[in-house]
C-alpha atoms as a PDB file:
ATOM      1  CA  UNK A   1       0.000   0.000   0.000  1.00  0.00           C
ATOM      2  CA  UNK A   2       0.721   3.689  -1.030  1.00  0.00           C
ATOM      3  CA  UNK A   3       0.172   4.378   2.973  1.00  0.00           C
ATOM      4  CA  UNK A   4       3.257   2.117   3.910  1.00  0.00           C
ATOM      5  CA  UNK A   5       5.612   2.914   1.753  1.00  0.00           C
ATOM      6  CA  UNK A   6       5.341   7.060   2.886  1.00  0.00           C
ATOM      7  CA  UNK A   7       5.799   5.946   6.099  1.00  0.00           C
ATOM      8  CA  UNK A   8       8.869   4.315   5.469  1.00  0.00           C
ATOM      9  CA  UNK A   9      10.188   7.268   3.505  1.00  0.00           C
ATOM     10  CA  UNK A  10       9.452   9.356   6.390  1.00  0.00           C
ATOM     11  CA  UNK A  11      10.952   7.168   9.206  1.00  0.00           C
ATOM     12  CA  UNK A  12      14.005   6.932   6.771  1.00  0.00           C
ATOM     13  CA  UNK A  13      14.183  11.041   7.037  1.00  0.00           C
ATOM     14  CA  UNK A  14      14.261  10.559  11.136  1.00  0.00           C
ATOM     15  CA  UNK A  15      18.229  10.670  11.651  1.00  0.00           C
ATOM     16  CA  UNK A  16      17.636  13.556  13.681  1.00  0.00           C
ATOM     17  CA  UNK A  17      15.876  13.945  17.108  1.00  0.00           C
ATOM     18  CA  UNK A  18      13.979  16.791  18.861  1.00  0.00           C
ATOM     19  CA  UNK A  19      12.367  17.098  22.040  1.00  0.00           C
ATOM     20  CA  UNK A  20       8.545  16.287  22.088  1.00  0.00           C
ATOM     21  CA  UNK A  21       8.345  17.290  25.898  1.00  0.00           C
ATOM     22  CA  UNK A  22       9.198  20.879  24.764  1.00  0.00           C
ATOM     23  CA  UNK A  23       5.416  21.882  23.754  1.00  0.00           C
ATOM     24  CA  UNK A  24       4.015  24.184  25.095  1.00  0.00           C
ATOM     25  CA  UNK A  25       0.632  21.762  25.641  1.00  0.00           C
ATOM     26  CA  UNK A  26       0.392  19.373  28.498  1.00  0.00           C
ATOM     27  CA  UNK A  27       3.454  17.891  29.545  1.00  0.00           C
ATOM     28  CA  UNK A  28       3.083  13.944  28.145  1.00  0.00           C
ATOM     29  CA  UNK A  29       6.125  12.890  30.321  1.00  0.00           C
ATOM     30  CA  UNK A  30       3.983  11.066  32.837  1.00  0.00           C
ATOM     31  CA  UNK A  31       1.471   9.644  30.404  1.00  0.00           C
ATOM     32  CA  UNK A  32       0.604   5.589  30.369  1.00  0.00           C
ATOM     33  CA  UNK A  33      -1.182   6.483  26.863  1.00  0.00           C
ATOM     34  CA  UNK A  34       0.365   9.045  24.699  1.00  0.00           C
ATOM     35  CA  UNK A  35       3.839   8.505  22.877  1.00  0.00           C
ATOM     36  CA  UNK A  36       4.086  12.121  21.409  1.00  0.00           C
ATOM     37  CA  UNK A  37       1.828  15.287  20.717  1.00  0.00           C
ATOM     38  CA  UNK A  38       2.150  17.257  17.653  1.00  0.00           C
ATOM     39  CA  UNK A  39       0.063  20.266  18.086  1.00  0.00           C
ATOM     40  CA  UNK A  40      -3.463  19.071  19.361  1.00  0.00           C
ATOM     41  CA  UNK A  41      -2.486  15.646  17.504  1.00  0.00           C
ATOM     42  CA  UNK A  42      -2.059  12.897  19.908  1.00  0.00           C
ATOM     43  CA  UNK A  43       0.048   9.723  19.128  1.00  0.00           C
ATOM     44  CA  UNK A  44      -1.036   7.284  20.788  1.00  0.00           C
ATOM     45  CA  UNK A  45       0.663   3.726  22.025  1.00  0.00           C
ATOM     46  CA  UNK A  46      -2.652   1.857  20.583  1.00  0.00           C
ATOM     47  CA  UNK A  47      -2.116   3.826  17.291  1.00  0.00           C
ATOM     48  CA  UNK A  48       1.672   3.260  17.344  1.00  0.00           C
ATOM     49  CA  UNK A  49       1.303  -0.439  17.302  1.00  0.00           C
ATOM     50  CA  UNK A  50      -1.745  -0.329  14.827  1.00  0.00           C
ATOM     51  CA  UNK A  51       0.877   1.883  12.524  1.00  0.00           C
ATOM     52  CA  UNK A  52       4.111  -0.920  13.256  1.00  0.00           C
ATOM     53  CA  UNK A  53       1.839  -3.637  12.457  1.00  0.00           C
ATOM     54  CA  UNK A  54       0.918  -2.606   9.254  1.00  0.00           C
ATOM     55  CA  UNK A  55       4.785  -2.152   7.803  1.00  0.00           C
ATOM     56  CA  UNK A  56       6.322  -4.914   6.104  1.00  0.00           C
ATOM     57  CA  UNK A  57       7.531  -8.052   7.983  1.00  0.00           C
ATOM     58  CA  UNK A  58      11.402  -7.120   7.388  1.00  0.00           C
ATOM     59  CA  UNK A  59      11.302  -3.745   8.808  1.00  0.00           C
ATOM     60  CA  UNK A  60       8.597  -4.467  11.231  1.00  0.00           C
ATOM     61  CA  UNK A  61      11.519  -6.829  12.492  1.00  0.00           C
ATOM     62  CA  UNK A  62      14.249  -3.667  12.403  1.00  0.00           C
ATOM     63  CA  UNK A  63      11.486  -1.230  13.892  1.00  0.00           C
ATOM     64  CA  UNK A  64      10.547  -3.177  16.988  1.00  0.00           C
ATOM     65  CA  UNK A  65      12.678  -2.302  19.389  1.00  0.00           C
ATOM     66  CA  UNK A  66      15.592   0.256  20.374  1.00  0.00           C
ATOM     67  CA  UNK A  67      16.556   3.473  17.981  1.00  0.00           C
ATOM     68  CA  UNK A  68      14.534   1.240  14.999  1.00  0.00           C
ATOM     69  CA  UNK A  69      11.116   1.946  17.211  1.00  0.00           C
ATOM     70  CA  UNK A  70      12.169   5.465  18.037  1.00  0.00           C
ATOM     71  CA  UNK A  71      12.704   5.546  14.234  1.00  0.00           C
ATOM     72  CA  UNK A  72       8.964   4.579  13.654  1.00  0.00           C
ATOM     73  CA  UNK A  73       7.618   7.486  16.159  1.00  0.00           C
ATOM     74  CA  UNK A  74       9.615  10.327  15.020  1.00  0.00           C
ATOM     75  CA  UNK A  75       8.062   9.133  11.292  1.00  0.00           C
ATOM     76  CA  UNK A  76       4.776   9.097  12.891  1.00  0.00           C
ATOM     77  CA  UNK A  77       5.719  12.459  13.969  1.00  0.00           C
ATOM     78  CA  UNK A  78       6.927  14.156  10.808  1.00  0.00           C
ATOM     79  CA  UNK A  79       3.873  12.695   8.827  1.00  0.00           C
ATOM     80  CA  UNK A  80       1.698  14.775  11.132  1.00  0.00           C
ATOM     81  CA  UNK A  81       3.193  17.858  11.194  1.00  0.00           C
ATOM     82  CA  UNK A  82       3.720  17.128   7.527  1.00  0.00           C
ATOM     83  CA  UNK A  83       0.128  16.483   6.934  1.00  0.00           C
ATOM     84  CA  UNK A  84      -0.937  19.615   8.510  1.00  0.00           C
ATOM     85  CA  UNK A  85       1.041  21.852   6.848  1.00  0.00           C
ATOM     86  CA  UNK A  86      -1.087  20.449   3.708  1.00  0.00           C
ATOM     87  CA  UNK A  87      -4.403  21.004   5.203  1.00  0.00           C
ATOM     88  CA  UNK A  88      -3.119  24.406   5.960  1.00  0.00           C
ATOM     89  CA  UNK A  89      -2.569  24.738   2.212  1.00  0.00           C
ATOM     90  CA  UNK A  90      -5.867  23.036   1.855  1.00  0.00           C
ATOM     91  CA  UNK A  91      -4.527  19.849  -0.065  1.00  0.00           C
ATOM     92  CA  UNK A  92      -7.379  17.717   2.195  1.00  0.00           C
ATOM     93  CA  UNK A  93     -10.109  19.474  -0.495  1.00  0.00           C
ATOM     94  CA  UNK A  94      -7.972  19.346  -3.301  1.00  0.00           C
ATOM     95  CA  UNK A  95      -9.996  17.309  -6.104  1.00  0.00           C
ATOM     96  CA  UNK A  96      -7.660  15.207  -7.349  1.00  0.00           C
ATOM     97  CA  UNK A  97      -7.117  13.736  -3.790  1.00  0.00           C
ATOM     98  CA  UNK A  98     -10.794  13.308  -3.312  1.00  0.00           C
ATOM     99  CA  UNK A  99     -10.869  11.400  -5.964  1.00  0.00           C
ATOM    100  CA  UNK A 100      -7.847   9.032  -5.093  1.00  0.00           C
ATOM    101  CA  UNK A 101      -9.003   9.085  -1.859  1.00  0.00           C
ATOM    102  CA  UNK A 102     -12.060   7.735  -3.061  1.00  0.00           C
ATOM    103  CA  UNK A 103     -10.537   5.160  -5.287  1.00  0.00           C
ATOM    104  CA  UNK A 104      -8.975   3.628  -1.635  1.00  0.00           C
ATOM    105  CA  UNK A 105     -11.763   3.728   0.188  1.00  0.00           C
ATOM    106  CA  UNK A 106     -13.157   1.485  -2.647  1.00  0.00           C
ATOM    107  CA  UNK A 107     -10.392  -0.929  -2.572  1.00  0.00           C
ATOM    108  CA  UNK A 108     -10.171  -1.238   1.110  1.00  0.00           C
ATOM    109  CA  UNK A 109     -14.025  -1.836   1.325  1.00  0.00           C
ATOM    110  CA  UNK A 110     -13.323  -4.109  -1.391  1.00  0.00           C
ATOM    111  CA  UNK A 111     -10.204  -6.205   0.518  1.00  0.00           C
ATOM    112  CA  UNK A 112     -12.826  -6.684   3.870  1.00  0.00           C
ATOM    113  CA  UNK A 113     -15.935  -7.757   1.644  1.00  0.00           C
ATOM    114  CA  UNK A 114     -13.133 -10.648   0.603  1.00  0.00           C
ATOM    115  CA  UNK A 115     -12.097 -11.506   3.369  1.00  0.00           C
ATOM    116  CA  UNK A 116     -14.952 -11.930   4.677  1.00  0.00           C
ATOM    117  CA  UNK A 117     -16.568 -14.005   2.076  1.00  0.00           C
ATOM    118  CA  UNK A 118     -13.430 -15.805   1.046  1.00  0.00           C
ATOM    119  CA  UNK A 119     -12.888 -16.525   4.686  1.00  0.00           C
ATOM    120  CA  UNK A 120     -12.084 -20.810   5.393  1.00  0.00           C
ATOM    121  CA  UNK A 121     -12.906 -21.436   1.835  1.00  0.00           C
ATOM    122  CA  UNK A 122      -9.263 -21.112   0.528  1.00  0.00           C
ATOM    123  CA  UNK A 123      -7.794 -23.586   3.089  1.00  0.00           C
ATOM    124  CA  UNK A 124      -5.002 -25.928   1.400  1.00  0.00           C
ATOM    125  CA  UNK A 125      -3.805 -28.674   3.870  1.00  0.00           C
ATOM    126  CA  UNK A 126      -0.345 -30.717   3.589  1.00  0.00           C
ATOM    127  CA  UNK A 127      -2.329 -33.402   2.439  1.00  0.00           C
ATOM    128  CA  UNK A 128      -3.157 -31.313  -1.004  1.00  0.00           C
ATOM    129  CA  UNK A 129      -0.209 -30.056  -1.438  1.00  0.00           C
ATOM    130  CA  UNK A 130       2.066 -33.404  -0.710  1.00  0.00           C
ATOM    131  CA  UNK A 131      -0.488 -34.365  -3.641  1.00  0.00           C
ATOM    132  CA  UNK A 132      -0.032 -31.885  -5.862  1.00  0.00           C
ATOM    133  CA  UNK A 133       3.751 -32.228  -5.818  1.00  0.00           C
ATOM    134  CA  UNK A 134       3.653 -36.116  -6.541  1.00  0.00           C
ATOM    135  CA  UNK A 135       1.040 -35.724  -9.207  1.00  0.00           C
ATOM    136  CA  UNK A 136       3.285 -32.921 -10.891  1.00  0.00           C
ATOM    137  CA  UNK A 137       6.808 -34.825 -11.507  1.00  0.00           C
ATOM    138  CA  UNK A 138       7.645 -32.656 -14.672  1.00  0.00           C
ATOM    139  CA  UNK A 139       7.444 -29.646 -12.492  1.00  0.00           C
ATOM    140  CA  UNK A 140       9.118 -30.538  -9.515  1.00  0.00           C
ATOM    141  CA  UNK A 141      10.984 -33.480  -9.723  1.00  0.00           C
ATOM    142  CA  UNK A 142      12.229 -33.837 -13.590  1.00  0.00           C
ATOM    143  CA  UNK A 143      11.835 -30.358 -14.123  1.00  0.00           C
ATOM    144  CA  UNK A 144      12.781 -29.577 -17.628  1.00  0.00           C
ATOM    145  CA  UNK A 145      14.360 -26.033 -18.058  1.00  0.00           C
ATOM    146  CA  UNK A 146      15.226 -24.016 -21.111  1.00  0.00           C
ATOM    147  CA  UNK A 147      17.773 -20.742 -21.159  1.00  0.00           C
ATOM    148  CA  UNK A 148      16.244 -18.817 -24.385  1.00  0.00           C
ATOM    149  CA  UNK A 149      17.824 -15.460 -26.217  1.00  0.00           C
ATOM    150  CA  UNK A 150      15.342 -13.138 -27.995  1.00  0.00           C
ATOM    151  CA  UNK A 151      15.518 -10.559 -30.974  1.00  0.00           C
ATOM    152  CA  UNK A 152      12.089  -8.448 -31.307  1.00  0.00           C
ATOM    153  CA  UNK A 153      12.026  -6.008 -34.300  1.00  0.00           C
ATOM    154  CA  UNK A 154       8.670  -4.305 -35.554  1.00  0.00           C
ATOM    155  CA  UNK A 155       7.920  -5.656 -38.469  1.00  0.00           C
ATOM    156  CA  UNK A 156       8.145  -8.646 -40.684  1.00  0.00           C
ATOM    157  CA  UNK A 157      10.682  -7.020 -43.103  1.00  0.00           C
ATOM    158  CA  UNK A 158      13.101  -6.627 -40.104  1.00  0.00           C
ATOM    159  CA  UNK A 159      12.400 -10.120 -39.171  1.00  0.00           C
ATOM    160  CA  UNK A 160      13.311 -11.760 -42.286  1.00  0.00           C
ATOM    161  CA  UNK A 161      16.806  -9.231 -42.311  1.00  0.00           C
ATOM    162  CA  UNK A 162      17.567 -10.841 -39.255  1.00  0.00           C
ATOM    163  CA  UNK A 163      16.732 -14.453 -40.430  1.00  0.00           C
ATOM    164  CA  UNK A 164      19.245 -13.503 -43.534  1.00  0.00           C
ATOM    165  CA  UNK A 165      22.413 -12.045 -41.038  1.00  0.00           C
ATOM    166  CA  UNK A 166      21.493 -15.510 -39.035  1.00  0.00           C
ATOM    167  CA  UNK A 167      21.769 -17.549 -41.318  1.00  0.00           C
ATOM    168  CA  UNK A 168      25.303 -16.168 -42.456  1.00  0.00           C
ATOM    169  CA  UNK A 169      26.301 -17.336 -39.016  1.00  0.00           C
ATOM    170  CA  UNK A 170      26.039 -13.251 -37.719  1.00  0.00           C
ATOM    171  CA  UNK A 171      26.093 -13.814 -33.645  1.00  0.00           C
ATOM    172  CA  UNK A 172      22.651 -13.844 -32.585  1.00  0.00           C
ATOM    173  CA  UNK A 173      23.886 -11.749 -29.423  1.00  0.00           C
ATOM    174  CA  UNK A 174      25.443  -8.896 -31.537  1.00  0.00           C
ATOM    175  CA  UNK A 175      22.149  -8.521 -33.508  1.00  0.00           C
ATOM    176  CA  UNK A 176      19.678  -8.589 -30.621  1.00  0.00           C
ATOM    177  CA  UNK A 177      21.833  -6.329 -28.628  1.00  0.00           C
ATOM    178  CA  UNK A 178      22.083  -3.735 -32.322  1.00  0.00           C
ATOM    179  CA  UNK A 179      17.888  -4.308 -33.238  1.00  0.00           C
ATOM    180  CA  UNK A 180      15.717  -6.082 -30.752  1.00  0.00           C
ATOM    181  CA  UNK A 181      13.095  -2.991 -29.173  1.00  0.00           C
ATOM    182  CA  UNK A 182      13.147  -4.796 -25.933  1.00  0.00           C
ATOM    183  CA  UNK A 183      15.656  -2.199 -24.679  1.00  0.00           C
ATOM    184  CA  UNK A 184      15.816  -4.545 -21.065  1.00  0.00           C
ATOM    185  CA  UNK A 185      17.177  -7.750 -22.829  1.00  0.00           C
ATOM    186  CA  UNK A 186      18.688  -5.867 -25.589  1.00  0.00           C
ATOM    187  CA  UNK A 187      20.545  -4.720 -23.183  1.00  0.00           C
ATOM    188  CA  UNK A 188      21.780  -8.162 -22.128  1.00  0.00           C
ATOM    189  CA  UNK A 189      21.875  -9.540 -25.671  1.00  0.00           C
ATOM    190  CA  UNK A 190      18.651 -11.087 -25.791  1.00  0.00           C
ATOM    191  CA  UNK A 191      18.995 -13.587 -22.745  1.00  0.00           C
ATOM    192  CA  UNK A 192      15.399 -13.615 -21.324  1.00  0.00           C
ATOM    193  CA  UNK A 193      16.456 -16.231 -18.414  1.00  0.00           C
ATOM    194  CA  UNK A 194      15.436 -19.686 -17.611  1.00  0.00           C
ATOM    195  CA  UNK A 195      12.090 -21.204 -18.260  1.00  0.00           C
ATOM    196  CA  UNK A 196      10.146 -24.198 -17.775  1.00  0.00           C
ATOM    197  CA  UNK A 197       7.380 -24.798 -20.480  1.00  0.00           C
ATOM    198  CA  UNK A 198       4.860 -24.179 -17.947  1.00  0.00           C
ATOM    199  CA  UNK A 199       6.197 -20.257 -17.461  1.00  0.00           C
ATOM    200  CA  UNK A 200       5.994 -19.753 -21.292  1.00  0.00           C
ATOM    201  CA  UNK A 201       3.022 -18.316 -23.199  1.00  0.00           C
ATOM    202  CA  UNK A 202       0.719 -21.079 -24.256  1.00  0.00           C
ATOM    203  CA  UNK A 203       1.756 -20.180 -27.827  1.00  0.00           C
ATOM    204  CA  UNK A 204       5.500 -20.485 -27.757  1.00  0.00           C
ATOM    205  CA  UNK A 205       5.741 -23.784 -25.207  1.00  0.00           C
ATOM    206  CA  UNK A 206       5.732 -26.386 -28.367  1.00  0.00           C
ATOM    207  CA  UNK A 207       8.256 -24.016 -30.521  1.00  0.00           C
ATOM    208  CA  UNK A 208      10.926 -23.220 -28.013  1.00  0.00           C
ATOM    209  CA  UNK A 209      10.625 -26.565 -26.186  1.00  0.00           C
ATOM    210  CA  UNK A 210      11.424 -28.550 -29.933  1.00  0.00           C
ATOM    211  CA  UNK A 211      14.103 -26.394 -30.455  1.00  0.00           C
ATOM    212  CA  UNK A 212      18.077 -28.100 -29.591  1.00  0.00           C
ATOM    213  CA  UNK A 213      20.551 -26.159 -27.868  1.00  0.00           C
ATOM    214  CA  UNK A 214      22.354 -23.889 -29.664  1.00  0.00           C
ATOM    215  CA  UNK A 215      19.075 -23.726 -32.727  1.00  0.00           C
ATOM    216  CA  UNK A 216      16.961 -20.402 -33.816  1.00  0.00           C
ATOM    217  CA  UNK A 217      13.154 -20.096 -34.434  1.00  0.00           C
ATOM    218  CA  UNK A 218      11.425 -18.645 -37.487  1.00  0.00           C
ATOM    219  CA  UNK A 219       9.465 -15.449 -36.251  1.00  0.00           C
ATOM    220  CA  UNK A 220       6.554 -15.649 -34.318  1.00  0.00           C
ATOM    221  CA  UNK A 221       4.071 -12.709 -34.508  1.00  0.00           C
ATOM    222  CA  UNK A 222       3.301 -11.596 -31.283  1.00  0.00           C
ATOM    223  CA  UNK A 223       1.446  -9.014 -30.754  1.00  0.00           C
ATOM    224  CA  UNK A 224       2.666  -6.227 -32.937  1.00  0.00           C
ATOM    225  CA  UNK A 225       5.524  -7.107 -33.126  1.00  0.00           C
ATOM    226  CA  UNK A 226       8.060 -10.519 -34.222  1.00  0.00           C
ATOM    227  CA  UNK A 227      10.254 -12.255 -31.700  1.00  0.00           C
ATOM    228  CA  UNK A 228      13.063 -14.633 -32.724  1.00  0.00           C
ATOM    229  CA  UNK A 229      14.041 -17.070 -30.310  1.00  0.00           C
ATOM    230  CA  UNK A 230      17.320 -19.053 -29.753  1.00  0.00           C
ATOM    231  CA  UNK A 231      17.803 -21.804 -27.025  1.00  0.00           C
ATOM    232  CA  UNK A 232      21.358 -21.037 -25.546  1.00  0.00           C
ATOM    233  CA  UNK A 233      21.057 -24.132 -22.845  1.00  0.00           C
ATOM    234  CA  UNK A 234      19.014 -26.618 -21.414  1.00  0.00           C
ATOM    235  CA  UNK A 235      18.991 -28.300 -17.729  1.00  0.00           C
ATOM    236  CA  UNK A 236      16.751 -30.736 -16.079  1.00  0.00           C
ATOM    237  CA  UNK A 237      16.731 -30.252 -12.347  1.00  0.00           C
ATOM    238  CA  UNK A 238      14.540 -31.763  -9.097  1.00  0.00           C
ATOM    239  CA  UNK A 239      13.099 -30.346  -6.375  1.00  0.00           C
ATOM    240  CA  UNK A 240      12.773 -31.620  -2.628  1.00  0.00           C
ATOM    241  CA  UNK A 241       9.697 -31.614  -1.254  1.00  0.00           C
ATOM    242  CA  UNK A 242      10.417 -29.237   1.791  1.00  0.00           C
ATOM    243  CA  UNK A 243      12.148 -27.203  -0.230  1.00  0.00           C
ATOM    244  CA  UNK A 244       8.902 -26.254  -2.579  1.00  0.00           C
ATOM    245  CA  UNK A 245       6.559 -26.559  -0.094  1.00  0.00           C
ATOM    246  CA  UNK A 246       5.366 -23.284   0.461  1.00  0.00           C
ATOM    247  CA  UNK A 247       5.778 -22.529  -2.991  1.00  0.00           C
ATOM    248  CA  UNK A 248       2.947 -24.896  -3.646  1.00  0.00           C
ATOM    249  CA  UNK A 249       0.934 -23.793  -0.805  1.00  0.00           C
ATOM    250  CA  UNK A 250       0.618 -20.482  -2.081  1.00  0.00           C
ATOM    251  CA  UNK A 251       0.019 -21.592  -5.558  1.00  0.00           C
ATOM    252  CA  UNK A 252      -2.562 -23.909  -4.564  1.00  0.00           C
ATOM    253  CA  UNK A 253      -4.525 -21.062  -2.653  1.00  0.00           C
ATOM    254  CA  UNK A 254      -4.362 -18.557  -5.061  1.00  0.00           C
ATOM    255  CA  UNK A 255      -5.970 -21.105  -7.708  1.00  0.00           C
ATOM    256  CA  UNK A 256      -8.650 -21.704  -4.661  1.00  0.00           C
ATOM    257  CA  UNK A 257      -8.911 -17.560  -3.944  1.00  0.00           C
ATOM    258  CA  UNK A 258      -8.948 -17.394  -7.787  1.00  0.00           C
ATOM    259  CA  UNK A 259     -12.270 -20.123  -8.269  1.00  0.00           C
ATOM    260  CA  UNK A 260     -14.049 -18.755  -5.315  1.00  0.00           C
ATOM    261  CA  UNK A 261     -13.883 -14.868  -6.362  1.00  0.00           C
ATOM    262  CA  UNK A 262     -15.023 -16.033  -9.832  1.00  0.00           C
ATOM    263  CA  UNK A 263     -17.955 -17.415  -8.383  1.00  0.00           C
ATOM    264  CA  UNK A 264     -18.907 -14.739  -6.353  1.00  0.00           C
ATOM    265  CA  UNK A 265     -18.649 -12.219  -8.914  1.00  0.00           C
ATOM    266  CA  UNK A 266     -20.528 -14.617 -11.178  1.00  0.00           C
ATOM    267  CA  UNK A 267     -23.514 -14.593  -8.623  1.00  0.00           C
ATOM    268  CA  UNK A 268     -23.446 -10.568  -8.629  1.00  0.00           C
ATOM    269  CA  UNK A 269     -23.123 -10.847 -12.141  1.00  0.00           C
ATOM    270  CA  UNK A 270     -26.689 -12.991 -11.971  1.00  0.00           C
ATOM    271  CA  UNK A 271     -28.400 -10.282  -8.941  1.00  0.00           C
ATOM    272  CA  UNK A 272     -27.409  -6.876 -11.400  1.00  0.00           C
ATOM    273  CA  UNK A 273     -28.038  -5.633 -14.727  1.00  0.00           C
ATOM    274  CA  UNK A 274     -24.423  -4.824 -16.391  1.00  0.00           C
ATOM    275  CA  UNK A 275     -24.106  -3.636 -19.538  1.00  0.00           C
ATOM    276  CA  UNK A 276     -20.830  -2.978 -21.518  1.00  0.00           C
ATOM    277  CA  UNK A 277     -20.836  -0.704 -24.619  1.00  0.00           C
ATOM    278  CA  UNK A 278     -18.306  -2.288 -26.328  1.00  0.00           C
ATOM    279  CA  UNK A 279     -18.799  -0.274 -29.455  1.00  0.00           C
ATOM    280  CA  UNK A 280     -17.371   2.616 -27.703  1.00  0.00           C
ATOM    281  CA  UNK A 281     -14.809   0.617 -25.958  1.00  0.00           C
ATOM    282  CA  UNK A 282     -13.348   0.068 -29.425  1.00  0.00           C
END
């Protein structure tokens, strides 16, 4: 969330201390309750924890204790004064952040509704995944991989120039690193990475997966554009079970979270009139 990651940049700007006790309010020296004022703006322990709770697990870990918790509070603290120099300004009425404002207030209504109605139907027990793994050798256990090079040019002009360079042994590095307009691995000569065929779009699996090590596609249209792939290695490697584990856990209940929202959205779909004008849309 949006939320989180400000309040990380903001603890990160806390280097520096600076006495709370010194306002002129109440002194809060003797409170069981409040951590720091800022103005009338109380910071409470309760909201404190509610705050620390919500960072991410790894700096939740750094932030819970010593000059890593005093770290949190003086975040807390700039974020409030911070957020009321902007109301001063009158950025709380500014339109734009109504409407984004609205826009999370959707989603977060949105998240509860789930969890609420997704809640103990996505439950995956060792049993199912124990079964999954033994029922899925080729994924886990003789795992077939594929390294694969790519050259993407516009057009299929381009693509046959580069089929012609190819086959006149030019070094299909050199050309996707001079012409492929996938700046990212152009920038590494084409290497994509490893795959299995599961990881590769549907319409590519059967190509790349019949090609030898060392051997070039034609050019597959893809989208608007042509990609030419080359299969620089090949590996077969196996997985223990404790050491995928989780992995398929998580899988497994986002196929389950997957099904269940379908279904529920299906049912709406059944309770309320929606209409799409897909003339317009196109």
């Amino acid at each position: 969330m949006k939320k989180i990651n400000l309040l990380i940049a903001i603890v990160a700007l806390s280097s520096a201390t600076f006495p709370l006790a010194g306002c002129k309010s109440a002194d809060i020296s003797k409170s069981s309750q409040v951590l720091a004022r800022v103005g009338d703006k109380e910071i409470t322990s309760v909201y404190f924890e509610r705050q620390l709770s919500e960072l991410p697990e790894s700096v939740r870990e750094l932030s819970s204790h010593g000059e890593g918790k005093k770290a949190v509070l003086e975040g807390l603290v700039n974020r409030e004064l911070l957020y009321e120099k902007a109301v001063k300004k009158h950025l709380d009425n500014d339109t734009d952040v109504l409407r984004k404002l609205e826009d999370l207030k959707k989603e977060l209504i949105i998240k509860t509704l789930l969890q609420n109605e997704l809640s103990g139907k996505v439950a995956v027990d060792d049993r199912e995944v124990e079964n999954f793994y033994n029922s899925h050798p080729d994924e886990f256990q003789r795992r077939e991989e594929v390294r694969i090079s790519q050259i993407v040019v516009p057009d299929q002009a381009k693509a046959n120039e580069m089929m012609e360079k190819l086959s006149i042994k030019r070094e299909f590095g050199e050309l996707a690193a001079a012409n492929s307009i996938d700046q990212p691995t152009a920038e590494r000569n084409g290497d994509v990475g490893w795959f299995t065929r599961g990881k590769l779009p549907a319409e590519l699996r059967d190509t790349i997966f019949k090609l030898g090590t060392g051997e070039v596609s034609q050019p597959i249209k893809m989208g608007n554009a042509y990609e030419i792939y080359k299969v620089t290695d090949r590996r077969s490697t196996s997985y223990e079970f404790a050491k995928v584990k989780d992995v398929i856990r998580a899988q497994l209940v986002e196929e389950k979270t997957q099904k269940e929202l379908q279904k529920l959205v299906e049912g709406l779909k059944k309770e309320t009139t929606v209409q799409l004008n897909e003339q317009m849309l196109r």
